[in-house]
C-alpha atoms as a PDB file:
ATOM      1  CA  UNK A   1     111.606 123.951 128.290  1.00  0.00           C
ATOM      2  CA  UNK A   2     114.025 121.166 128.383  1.00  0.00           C
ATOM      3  CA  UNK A   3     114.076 118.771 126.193  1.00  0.00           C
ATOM      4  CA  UNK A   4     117.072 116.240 127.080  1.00  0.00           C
ATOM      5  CA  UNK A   5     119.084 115.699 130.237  1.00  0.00           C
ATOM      6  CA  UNK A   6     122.626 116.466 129.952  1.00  0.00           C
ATOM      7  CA  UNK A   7     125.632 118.828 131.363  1.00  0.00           C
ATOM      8  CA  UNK A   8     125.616 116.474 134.893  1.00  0.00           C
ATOM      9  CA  UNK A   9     129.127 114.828 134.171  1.00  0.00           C
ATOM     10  CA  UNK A  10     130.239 116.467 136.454  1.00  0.00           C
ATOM     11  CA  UNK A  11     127.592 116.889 139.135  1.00  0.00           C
ATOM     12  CA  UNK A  12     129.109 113.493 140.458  1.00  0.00           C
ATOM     13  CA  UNK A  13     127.912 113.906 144.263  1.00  0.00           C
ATOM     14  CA  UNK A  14     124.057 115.211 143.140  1.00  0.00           C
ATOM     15  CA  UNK A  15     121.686 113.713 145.351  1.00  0.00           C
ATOM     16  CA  UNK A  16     118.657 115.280 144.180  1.00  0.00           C
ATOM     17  CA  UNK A  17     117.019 116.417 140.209  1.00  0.00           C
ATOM     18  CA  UNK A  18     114.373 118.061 139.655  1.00  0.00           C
ATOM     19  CA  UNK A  19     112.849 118.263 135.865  1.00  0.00           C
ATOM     20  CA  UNK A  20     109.145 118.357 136.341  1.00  0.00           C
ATOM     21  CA  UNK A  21     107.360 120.767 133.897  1.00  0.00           C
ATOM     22  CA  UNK A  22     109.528 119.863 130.629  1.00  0.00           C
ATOM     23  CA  UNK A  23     109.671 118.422 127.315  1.00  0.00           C
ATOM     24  CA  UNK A  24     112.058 115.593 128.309  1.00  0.00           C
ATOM     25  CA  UNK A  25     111.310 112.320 126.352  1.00  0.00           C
ATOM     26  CA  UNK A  26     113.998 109.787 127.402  1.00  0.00           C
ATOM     27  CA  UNK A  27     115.710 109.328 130.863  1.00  0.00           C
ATOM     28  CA  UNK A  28     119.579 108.540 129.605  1.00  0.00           C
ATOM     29  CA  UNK A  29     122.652 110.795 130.600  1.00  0.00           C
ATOM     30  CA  UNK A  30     122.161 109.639 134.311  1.00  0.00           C
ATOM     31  CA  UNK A  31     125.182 107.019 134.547  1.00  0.00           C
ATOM     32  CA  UNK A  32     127.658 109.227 136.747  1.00  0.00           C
ATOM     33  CA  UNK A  33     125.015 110.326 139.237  1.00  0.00           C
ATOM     34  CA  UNK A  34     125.185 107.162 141.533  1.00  0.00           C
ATOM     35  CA  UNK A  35     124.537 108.804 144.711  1.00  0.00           C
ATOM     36  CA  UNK A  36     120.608 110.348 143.498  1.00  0.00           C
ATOM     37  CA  UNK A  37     118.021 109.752 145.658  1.00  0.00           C
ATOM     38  CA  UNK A  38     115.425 111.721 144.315  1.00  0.00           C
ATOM     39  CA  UNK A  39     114.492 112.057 140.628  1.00  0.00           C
ATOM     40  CA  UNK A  40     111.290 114.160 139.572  1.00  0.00           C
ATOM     41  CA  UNK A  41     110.055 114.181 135.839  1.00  0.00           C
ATOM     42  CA  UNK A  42     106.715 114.415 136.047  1.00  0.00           C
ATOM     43  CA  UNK A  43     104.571 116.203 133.440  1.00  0.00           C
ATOM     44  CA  UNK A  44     107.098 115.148 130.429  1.00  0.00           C
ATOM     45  CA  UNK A  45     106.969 113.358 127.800  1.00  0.00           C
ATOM     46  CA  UNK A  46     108.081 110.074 128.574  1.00  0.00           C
ATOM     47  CA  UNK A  47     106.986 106.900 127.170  1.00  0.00           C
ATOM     48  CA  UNK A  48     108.931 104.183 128.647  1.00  0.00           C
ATOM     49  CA  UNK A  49     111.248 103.751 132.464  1.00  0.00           C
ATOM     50  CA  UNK A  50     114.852 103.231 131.122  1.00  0.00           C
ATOM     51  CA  UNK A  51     118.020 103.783 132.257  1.00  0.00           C
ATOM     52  CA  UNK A  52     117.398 103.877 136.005  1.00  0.00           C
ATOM     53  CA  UNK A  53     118.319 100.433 137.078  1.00  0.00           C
ATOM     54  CA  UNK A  54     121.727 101.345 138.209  1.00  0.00           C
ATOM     55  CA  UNK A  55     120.924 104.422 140.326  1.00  0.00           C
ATOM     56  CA  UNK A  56     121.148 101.960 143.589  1.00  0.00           C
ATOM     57  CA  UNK A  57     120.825 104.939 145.648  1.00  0.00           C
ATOM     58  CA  UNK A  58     117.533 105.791 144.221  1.00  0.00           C
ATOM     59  CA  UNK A  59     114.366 106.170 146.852  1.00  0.00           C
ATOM     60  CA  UNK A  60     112.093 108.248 145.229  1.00  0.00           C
ATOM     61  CA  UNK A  61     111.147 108.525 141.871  1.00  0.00           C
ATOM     62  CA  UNK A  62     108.282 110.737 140.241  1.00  0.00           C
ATOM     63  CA  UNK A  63     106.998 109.806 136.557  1.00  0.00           C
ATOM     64  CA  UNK A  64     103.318 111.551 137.066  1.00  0.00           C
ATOM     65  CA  UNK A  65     101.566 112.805 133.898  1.00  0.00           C
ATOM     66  CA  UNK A  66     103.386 111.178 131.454  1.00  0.00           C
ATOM     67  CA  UNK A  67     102.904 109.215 128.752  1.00  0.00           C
ATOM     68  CA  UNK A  68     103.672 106.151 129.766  1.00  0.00           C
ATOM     69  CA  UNK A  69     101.351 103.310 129.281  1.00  0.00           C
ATOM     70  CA  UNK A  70     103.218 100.444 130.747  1.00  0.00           C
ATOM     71  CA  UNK A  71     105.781  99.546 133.947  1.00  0.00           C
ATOM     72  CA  UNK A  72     106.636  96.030 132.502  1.00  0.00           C
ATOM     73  CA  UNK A  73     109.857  94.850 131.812  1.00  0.00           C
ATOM     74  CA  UNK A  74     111.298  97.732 133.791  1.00  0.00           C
END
């Protein structure tokens, strides 16, 4: 049961992260990773879309059964 994303310093060329199934309530530690393409965290417990904006490499991105109640502003 995770609860915060971290330890990927050094997972520099990462193209794909999958954290479905946790307890993960903010998206941060995600700066280094610019070549991701795919991020899953779905079924967490996320309440706002932050801290993707500079993942330009970014094509797929799964937020499902959250708790997130708005996309504006994002």
């Amino acid at each position: 049961m995770i609860t915060r994303i971290e330890g990927l310093q050094s997972c520099k060329m990462l193209e794909e992260l999958y954290l479905e199934g946790n307890k993960i309530a903010a998206i941060e530690e995600l700066d280094c990773l610019h070549f991701l393409k795919r991020l899953e965290l779905g079924q967490n417990r996320l309440q706002r879309i932050q801290n993707v904006a500079h993942l330009s490499n970014l094509m797929q991105l799964s937020l499902e059964d959250n708790q997130i109640t708005s996309i504006a502003g994002t």
